[in-house]
C-alpha atoms as a PDB file:
ATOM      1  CA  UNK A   1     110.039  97.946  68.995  1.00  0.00           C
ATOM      2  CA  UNK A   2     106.447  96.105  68.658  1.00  0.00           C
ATOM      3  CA  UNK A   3     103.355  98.107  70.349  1.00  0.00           C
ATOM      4  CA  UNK A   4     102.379  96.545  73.516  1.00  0.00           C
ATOM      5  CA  UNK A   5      99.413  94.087  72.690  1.00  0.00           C
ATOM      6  CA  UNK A   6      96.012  94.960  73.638  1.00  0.00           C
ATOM      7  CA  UNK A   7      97.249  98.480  75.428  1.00  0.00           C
ATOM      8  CA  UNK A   8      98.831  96.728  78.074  1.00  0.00           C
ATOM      9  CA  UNK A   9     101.181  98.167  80.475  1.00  0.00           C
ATOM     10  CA  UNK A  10     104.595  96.394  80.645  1.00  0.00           C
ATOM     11  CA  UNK A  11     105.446  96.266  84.655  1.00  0.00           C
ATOM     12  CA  UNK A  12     101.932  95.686  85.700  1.00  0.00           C
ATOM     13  CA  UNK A  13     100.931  97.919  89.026  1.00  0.00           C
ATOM     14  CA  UNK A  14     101.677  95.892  91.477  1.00  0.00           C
ATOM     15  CA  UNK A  15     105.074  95.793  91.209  1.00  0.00           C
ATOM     16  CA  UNK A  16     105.376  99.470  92.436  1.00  0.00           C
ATOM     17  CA  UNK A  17     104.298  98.386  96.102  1.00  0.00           C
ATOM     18  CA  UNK A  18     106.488  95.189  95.653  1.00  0.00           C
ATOM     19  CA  UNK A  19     103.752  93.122  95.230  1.00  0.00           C
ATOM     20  CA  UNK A  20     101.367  94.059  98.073  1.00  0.00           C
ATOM     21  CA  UNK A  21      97.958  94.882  97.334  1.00  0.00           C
ATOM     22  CA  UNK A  22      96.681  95.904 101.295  1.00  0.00           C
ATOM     23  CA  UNK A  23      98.046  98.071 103.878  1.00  0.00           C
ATOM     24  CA  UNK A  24      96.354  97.957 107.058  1.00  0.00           C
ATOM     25  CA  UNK A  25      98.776  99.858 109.490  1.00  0.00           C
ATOM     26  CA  UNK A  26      98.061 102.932 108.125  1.00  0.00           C
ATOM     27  CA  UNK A  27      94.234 103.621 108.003  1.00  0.00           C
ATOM     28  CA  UNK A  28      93.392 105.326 104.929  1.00  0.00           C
ATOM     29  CA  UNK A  29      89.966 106.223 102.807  1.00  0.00           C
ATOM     30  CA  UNK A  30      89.339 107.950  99.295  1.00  0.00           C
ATOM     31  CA  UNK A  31      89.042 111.323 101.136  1.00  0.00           C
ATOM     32  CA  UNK A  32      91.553 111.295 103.602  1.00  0.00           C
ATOM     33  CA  UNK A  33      93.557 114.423 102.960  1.00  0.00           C
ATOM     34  CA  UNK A  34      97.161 113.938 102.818  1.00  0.00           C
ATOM     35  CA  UNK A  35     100.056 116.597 103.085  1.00  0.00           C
ATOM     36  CA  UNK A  36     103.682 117.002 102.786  1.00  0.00           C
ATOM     37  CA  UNK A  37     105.588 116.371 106.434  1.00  0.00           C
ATOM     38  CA  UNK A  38     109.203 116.517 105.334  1.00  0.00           C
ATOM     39  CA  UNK A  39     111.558 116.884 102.508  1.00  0.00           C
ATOM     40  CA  UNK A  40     112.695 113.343 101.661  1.00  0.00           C
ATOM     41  CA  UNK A  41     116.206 111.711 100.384  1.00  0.00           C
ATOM     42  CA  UNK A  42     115.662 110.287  97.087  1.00  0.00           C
ATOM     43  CA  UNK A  43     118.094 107.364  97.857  1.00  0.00           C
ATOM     44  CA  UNK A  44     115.753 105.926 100.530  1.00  0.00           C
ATOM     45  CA  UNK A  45     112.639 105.588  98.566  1.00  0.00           C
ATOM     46  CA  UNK A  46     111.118 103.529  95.989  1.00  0.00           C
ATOM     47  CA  UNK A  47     110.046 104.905  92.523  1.00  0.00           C
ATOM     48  CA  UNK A  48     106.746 105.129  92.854  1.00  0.00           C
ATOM     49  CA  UNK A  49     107.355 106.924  96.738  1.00  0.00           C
ATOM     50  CA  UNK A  50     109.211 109.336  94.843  1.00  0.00           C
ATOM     51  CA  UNK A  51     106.322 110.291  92.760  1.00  0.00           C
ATOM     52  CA  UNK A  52     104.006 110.667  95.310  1.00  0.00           C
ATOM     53  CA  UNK A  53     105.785 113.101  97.046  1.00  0.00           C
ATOM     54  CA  UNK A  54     106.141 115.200  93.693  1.00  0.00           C
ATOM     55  CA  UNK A  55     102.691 115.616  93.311  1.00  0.00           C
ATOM     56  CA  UNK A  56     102.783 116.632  97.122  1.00  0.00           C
ATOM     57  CA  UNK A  57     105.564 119.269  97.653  1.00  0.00           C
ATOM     58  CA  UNK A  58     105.449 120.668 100.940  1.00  0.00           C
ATOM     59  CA  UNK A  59     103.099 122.700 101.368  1.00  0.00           C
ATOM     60  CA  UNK A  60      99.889 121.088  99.419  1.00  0.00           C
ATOM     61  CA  UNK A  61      97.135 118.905 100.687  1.00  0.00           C
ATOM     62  CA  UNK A  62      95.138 116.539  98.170  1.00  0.00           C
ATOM     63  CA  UNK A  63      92.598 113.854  99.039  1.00  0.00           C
ATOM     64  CA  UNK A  64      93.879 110.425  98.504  1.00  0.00           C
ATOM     65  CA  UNK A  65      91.910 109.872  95.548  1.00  0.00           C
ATOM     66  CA  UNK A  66      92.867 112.810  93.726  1.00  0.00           C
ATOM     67  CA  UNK A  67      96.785 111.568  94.569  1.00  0.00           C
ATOM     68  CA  UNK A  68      95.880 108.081  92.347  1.00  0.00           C
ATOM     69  CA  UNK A  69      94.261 109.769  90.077  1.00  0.00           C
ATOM     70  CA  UNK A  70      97.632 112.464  89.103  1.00  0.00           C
ATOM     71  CA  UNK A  71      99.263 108.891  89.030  1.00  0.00           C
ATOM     72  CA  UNK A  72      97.083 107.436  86.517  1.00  0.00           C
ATOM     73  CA  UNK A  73      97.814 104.397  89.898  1.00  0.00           C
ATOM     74  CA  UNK A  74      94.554 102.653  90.832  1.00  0.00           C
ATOM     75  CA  UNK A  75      93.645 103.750  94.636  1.00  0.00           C
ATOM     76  CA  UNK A  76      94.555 100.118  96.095  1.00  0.00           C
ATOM     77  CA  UNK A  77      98.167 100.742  95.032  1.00  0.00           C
ATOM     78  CA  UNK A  78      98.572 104.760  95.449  1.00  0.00           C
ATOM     79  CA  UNK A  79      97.068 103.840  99.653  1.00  0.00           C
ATOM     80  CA  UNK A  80      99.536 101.257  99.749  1.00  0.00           C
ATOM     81  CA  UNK A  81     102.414 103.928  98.434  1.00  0.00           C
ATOM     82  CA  UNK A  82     100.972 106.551 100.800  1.00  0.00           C
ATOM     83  CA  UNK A  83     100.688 104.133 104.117  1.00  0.00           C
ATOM     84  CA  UNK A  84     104.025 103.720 103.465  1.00  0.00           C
ATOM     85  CA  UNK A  85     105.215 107.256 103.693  1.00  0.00           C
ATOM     86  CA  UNK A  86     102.963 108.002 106.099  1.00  0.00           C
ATOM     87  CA  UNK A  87     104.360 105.557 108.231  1.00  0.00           C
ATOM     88  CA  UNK A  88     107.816 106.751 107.795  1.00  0.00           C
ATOM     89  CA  UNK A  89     106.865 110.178 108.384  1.00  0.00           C
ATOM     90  CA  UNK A  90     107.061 111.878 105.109  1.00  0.00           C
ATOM     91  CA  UNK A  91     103.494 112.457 104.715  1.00  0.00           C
ATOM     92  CA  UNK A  92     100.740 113.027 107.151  1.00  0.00           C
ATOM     93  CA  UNK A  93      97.274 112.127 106.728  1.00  0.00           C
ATOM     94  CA  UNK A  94      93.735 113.483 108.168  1.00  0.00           C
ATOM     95  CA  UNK A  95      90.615 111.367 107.731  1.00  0.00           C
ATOM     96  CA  UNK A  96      87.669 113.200 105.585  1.00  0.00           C
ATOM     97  CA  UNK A  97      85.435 115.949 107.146  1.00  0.00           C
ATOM     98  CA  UNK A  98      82.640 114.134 108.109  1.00  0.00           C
ATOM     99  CA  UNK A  99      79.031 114.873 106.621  1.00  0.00           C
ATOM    100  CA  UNK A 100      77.142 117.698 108.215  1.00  0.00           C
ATOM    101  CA  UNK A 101      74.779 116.535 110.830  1.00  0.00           C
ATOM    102  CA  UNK A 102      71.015 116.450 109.785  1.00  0.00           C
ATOM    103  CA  UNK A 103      69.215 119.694 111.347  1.00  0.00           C
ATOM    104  CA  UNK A 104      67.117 119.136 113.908  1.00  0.00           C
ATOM    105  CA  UNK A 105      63.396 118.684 111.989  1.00  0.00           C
ATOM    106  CA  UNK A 106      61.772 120.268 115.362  1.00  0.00           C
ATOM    107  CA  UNK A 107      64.014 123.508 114.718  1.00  0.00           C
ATOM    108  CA  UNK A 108      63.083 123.794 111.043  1.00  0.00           C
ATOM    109  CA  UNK A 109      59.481 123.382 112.009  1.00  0.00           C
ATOM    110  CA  UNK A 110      59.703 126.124 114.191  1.00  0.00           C
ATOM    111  CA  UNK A 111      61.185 128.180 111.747  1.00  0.00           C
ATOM    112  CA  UNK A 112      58.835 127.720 108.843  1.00  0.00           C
ATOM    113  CA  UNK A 113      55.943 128.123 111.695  1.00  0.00           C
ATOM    114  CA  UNK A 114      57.439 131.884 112.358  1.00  0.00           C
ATOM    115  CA  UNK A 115      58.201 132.934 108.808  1.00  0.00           C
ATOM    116  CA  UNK A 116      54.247 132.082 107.955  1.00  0.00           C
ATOM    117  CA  UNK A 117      53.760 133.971 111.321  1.00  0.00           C
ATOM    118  CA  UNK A 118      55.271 136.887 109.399  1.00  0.00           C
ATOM    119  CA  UNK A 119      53.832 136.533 106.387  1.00  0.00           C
ATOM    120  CA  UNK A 120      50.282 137.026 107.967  1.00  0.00           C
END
């Protein structure tokens, strides 16, 4: 057999949603944490399903991101793969933990205020 030319793959990525590239039903960002809901029947999913849910066995939580990486899947596809199994209830998904609020700059104030209080 001939190497591939130029390092190409030979079934290119988008065949492992069937040729979607968006999934909107499902809302899903590069940190949402997903996790194993139930044990699923091999029969009823696609290939690329089916490795999702080995890199999640029941049990684990990964961020999105981290799921597409263990794929070697770009994240368009691995969200589409994971809407999909989230939407058949095989996975469930949380969005990220937000960012810490700023502290309140009158507080801090305050506080430096009373530690050069002490210091005098």
């Amino acid at each position: 057999m001939s190497p591939r030319p130029h390092g190409r793959r030979l079934v290119p990525h988008y065949l492992a949603t069937g040729g979607r590239a968006h999934d909107d039903r499902v809302p899903l960002e590069r940190l949402s944490v997903l996790m194993a809901a139930a044990p699923a029947e091999p029969s009823e999913l696609s290939p690329g399903q089916r490795r999702v849910l080995d890199i999640l066995p029941v049990g684990c939580s990964l961020p999105l991101a981290e799921v597409a990486a263990h794929l070697g899947l770009p994240f368009s596809i691995a969200r589409v793969l994971a809407a999909d199994l989230v939407e058949a209830g095989y996975l469930r998904s949380r969005p990220p933990i937000p960012p810490a609020q700023q502290p309140d700059r009158d507080i801090l104030e305050k506080l430096i205020n009373g530690l050069y209080a002490l210091k005098s």
